[in-house]
Protein backbone atom coordinates (compact mmCIF):
# COMPACT_ATOMS: atom_id res chain seq x y z
CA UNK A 1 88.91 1.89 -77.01
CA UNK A 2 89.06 -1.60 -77.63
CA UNK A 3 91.78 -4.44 -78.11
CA UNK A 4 92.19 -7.75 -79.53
CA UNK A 5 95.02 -9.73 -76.88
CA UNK A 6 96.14 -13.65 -76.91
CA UNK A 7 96.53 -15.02 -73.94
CA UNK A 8 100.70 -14.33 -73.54
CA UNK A 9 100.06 -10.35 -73.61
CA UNK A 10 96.63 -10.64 -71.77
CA UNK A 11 98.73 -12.33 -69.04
CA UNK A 12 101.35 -9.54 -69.43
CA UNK A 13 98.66 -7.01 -68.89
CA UNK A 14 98.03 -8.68 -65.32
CA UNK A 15 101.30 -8.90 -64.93
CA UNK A 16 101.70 -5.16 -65.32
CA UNK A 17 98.89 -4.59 -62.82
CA UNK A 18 99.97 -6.68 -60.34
CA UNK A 19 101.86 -4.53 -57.88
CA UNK A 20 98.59 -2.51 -57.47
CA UNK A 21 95.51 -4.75 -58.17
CA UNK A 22 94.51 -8.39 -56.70
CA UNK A 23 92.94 -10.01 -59.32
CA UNK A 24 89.63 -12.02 -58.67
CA UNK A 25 87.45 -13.85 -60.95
CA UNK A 26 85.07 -16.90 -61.51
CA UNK A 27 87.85 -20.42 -61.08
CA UNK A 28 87.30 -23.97 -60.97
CA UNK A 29 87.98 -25.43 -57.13
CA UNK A 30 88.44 -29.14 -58.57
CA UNK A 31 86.95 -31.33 -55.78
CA UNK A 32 85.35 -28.29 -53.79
CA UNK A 33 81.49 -28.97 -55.21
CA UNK A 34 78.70 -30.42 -53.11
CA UNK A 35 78.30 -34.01 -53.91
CA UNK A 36 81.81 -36.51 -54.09
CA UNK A 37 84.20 -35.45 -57.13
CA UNK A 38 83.04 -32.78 -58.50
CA UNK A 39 84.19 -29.50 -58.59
CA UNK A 40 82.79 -26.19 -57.66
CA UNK A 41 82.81 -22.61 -59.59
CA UNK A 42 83.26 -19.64 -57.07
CA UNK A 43 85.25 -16.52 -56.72
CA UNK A 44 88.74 -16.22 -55.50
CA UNK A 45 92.02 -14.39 -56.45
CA UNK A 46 93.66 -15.35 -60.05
CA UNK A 47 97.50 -14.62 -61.23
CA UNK A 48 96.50 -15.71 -64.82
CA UNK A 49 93.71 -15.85 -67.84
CA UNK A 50 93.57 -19.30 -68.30
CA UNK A 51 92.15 -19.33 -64.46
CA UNK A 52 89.21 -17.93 -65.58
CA UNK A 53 85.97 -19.77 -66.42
CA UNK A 54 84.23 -18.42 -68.60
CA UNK A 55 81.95 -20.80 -70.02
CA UNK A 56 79.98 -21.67 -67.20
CA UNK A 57 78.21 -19.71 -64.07
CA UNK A 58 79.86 -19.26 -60.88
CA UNK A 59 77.99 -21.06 -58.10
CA UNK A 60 78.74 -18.52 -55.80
CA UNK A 61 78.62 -14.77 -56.23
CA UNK A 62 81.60 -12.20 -56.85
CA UNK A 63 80.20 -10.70 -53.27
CA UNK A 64 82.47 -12.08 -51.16
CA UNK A 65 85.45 -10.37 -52.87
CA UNK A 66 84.04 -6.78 -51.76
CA UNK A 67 82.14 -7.92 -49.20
CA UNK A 68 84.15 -10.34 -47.07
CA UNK A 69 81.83 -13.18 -45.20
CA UNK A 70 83.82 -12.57 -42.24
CA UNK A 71 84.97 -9.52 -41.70
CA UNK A 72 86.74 -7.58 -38.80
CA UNK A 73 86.09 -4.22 -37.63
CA UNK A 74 87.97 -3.22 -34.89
CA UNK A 75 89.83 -4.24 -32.20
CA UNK A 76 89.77 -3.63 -28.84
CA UNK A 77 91.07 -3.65 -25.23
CA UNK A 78 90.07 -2.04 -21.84
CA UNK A 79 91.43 1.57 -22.84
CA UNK A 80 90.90 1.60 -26.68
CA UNK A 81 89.53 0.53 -30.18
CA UNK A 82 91.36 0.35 -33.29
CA UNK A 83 90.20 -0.31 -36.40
CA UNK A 84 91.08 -2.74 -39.01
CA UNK A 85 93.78 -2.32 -41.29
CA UNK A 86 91.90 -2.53 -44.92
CA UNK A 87 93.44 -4.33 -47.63
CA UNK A 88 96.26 -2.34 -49.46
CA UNK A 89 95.78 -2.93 -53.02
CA UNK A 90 93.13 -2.44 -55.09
CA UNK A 91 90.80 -5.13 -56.60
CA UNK A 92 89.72 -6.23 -60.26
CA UNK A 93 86.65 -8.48 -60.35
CA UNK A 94 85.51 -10.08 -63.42
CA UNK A 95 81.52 -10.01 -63.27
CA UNK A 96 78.72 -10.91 -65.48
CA UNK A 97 76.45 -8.27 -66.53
CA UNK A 98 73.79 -9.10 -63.89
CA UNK A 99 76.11 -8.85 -61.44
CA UNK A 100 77.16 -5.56 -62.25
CA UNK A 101 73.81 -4.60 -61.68
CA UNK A 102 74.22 -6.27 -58.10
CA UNK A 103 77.07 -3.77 -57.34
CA UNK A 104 74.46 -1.08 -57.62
CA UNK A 105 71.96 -2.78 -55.66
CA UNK A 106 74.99 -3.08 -52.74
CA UNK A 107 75.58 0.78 -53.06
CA UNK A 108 71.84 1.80 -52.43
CA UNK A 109 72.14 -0.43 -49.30
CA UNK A 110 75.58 0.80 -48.04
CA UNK A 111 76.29 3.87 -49.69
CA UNK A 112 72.59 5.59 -50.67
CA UNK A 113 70.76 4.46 -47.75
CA UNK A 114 71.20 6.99 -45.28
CA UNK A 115 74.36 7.25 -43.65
CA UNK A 116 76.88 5.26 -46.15
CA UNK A 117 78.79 2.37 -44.62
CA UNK A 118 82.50 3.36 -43.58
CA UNK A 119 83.53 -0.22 -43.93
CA UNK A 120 82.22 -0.88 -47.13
CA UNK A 121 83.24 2.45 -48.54
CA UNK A 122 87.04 2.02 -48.02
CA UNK A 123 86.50 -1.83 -49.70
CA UNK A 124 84.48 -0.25 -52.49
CA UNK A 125 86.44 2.85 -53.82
CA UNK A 126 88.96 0.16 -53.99
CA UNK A 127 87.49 -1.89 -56.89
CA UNK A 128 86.93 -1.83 -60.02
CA UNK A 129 84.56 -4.28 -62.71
CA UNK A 130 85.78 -6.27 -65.65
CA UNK A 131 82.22 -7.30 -67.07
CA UNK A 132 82.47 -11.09 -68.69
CA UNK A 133 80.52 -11.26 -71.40
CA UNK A 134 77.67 -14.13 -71.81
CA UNK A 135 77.66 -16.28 -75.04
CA UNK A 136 74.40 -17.79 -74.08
CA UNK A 137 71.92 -17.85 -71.08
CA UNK A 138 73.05 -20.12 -68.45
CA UNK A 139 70.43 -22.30 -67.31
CA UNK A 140 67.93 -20.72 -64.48
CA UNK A 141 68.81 -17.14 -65.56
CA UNK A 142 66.18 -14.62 -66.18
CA UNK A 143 68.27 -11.48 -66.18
CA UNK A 144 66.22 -10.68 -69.38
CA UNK A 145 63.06 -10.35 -67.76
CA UNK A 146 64.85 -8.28 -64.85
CA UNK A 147 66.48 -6.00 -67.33
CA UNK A 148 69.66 -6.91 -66.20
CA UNK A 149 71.31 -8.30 -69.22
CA UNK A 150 73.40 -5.32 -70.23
CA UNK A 151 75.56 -2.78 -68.45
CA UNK A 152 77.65 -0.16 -69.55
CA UNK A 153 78.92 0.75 -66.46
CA UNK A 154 82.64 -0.84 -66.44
CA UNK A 155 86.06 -0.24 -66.23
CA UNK A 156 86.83 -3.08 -69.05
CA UNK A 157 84.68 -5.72 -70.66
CA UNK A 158 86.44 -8.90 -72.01
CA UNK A 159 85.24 -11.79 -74.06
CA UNK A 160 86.61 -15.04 -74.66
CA UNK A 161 87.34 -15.41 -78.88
CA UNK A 162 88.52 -18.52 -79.08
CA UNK A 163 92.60 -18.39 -77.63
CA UNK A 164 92.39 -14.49 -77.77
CA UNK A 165 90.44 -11.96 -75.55
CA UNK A 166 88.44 -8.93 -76.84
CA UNK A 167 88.28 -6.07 -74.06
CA UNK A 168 86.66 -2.84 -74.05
CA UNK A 169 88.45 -0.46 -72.08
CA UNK A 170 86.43 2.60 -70.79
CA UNK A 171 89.30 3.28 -67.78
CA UNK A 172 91.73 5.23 -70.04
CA UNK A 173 94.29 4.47 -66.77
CA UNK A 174 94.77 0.94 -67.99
CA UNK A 175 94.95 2.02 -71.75
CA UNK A 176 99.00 1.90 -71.57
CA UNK A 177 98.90 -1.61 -69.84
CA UNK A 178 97.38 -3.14 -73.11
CA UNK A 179 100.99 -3.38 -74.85
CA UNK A 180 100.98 -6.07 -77.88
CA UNK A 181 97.03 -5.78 -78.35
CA UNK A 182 95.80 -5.47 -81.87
CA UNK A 183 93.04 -1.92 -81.75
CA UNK A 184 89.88 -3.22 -82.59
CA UNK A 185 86.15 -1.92 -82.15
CA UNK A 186 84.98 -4.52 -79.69
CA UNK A 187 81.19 -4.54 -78.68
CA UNK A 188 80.67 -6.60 -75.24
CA UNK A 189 78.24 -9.67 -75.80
CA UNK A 190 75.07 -10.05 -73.45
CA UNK A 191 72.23 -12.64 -74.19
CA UNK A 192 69.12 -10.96 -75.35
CA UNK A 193 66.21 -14.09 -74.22
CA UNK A 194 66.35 -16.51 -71.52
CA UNK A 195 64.87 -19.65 -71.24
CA UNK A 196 63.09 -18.69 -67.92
CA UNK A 197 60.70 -15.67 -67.86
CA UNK A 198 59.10 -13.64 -65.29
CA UNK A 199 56.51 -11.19 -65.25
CA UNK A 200 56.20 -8.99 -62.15
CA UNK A 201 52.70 -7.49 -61.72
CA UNK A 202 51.86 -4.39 -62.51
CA UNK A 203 49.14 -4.15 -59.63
CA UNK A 204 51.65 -5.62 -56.96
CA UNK A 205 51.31 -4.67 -53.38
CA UNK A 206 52.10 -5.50 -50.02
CA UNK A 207 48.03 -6.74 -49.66
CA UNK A 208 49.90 -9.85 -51.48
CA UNK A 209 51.37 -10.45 -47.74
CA UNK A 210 47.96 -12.06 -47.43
CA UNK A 211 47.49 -14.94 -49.35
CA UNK A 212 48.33 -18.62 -49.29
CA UNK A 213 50.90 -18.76 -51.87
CA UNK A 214 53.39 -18.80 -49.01
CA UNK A 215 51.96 -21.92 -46.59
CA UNK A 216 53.34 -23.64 -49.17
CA UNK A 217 56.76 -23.26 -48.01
CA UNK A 218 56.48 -23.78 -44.68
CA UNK A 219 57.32 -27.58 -45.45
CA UNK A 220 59.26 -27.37 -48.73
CA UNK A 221 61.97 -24.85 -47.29
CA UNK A 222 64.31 -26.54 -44.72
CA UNK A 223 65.83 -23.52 -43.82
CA UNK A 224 69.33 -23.95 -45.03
CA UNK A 225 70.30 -19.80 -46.26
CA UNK A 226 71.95 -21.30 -49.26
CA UNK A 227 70.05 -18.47 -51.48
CA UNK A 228 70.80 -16.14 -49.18
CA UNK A 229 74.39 -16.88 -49.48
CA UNK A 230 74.57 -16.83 -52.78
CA UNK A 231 72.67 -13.95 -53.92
CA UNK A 232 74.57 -10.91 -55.20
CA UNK A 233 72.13 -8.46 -54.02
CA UNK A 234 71.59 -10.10 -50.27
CA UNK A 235 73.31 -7.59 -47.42
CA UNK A 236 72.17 -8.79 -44.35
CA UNK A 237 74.77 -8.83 -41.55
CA UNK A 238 75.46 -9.81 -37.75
CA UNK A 239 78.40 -8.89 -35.74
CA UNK A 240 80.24 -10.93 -33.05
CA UNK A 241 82.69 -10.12 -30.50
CA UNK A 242 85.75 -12.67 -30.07
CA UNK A 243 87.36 -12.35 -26.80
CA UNK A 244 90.88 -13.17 -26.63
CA UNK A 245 91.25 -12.86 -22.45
CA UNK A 246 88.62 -14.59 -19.87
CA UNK A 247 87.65 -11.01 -18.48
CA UNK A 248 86.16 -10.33 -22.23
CA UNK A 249 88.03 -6.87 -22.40
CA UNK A 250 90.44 -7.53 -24.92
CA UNK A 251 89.22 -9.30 -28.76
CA UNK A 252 87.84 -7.93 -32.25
CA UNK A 253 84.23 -7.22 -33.28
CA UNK A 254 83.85 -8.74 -37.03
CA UNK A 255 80.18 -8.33 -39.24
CA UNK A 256 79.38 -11.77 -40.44
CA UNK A 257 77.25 -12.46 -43.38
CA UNK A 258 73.36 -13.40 -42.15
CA UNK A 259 70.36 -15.10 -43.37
CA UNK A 260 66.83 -13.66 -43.52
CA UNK A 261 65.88 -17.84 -43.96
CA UNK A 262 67.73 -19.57 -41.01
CA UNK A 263 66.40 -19.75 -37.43
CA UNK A 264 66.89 -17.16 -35.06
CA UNK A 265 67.32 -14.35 -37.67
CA UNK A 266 64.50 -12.53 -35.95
CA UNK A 267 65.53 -13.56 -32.62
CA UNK A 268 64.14 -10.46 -29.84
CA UNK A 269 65.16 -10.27 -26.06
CA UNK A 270 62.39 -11.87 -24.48
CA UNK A 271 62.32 -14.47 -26.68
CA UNK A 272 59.95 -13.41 -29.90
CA UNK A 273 60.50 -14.06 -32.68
CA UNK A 274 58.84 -12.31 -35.89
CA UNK A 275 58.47 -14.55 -39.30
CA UNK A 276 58.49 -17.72 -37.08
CA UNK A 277 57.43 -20.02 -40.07
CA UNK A 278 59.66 -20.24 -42.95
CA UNK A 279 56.70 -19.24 -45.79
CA UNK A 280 56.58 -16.11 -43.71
CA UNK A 281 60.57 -15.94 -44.38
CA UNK A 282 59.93 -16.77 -47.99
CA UNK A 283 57.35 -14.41 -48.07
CA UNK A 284 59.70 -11.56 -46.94
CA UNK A 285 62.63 -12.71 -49.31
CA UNK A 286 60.50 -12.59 -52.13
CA UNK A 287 58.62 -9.24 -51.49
CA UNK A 288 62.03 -7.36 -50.39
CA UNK A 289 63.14 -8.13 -54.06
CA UNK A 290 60.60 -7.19 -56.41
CA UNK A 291 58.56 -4.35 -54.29
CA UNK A 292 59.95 -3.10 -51.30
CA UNK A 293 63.12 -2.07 -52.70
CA UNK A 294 61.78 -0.90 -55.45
CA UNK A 295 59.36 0.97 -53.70
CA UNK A 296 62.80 3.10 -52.19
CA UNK A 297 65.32 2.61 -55.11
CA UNK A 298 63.44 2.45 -58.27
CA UNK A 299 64.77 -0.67 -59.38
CA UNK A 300 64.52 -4.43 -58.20
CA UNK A 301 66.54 -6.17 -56.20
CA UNK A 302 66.51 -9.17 -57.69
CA UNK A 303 69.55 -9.27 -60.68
CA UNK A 304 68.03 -12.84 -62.37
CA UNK A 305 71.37 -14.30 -62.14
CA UNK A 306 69.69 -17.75 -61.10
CA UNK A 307 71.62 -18.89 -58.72
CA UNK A 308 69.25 -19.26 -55.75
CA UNK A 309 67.30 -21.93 -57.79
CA UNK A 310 70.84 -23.37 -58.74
CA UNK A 311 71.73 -24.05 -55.16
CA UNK A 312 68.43 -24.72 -53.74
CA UNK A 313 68.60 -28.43 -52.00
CA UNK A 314 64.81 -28.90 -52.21
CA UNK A 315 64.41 -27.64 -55.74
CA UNK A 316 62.58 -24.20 -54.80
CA UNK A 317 62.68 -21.64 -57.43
CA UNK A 318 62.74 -18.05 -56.91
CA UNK A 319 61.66 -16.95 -60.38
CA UNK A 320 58.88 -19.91 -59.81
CA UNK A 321 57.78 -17.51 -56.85
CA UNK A 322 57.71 -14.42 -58.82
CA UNK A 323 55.57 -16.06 -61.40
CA UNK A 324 53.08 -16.79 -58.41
CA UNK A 325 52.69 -13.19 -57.45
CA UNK A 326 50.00 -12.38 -60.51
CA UNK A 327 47.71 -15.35 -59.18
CA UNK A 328 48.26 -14.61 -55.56
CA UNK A 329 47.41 -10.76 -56.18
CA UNK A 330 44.00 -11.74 -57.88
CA UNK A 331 43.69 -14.17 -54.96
CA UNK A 332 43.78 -11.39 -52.26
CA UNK A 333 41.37 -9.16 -54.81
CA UNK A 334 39.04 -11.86 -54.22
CA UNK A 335 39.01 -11.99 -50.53
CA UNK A 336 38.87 -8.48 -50.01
């Protein structure tokens, strides 16, 4: 079912949604970027279309709209816990493709990985996607090469035609909200090449561990978690216990994102520490996305959305590293 809107009744539709859905998306924080007047791309909630970018990648990942960087559990006191009152309206997140390929890659963490994550669960049957179509690849991308380029699996798709908006609706409970649209068949755009490429070996293993491919980044990598942060498919967590009286019997226990990169990640009572020099950290990153989860999941981690090598202060690039892995496999061969 699809729908040709300009931007007054695509603004009505939100309207009509409002009393039951925030509304999050990619906007412009003018002044927010990293270096002195310039602005920064990242998620946060929306009230109208023209908010939404849609001609450039968000720096930051939709992530930390359904997965909060802070986030508080529970409360407590002497006698008794209580948990955390979850938000009371649903969510609509506009997403690239690759990204919806993230959300899966969250679910076989928290949801298909054992015992599924209360926390997340209550924040995820909450949402629902709006995939953004992609005119072109943004630069860095290789969701191609990841076979992450496409999804089908949406609520609505919408693409930017000019002052109007072409959406695909596949959730037949927002079919009434689309009042003043013109029917139309409407075929979500996704880029079919990228300018970056990866090929993942065939013959990959964890024998790749071994080789020297990763001293290399024991003095390029400073340590920073900026990938880590803004990586779709990254779940790592710590919690922390805020104590609001001196006896430490009354506060709230909140999960905080965490960074397989930074210091003290591997921290141990007694003081060791596994993965002590960052290649060994790289290493890990690097092997968790392309053959350990795999190995569990069927499916990489990694999305190719790019933005690791976006954000990276010292100019590593991931897909760089996964280009490595064939030479560094042969390497090992060789030593064996």
């Amino acid at each position: 079912m699809g729908f040709v809107l300009d931007t007054t009744h695509m603004n009505k539709f939100l309207q009509n949604l409002k009393d039951e859905y925030l509304f999050f998306a990619p906007k412009r924080f003018v002044g927010g970027g990293t270096f002195s007047d310039t602005d920064c791309i990242r998620y946060g909630q929306i009230h109208s279309i023209e908010e939404v970018v849609f001609d450039a990648k968000s720096q930051y990942s939709f992530k930390e709209a359904i997965l909060p960087i802070s986030q508080t559990l529970f409360y407590f006191t002497e006698e008794e816990a209580t948990e955390a009152a979850m938000p009371q309206k649903k969510a609509l997140i506009f997403v690239r493709n690759c990204d919806l390929h993230a959300v899966k890659r969250l679910d076989g963490i928290y949801l298909n990985n054992g015992f599924p994550d209360h926390y997340y669960t209550k924040l995820r049957e909450a949402v629902k996607f709006v995939v953004m179509g992609c005119e072109s690849s943004f630069e860095n991308c290789f969701c191609v090469s990841m076979g992450t380029s496409k999804s089908d699996d949406y609520a609505l798709s919408i693409d930017k035609q000019g002052a109007d908006y072409a959406i695909d609706c596949k959730d037949y409970s927002f079919a009434n909200s689309f009042k003043g649209g013109i029917p139309a068949d409407v075929e979500p755009k996704f880029v079919s090449s990228n300018e970056v490429t990866v090929a993942i070996p065939q013959d990959l293993d964890n024998r790749v561990a071994n080789s020297k491919m990763w001293d290399e980044y024991d003095t390029r990598c400073i340590a920073c978690g900026r990938c880590n942060f803004v990586c779709p498919t990254c779940t790592c967590f710590t919690t922390q216990d805020i104590f609001y009286s001196d006896n430490g019997k009354v506060g709230e226990r909140r999960r905080v994102w965490a960074s397989c990169m930074v210091d003290g990640f591997t921290d141990m009572a007694g003081g060791h520490q596994f993965r002590v020099k960052r290649g060994q950290r790289m290493r890990y990153r690097v092997l968790h996305k392309v053959l350990n989860y795999k190995k569990k999941h069927g499916e990489n981690m990694c999305v190719g959305c790019g933005r690791c090598d976006d954000i990276c202060p010292e100019y590593i690039s991931f897909s760089n590293a996964i280009n490595k892995l064939e030479s560094a496999v042969k390497e090992v061969a060789g030593n064996e």
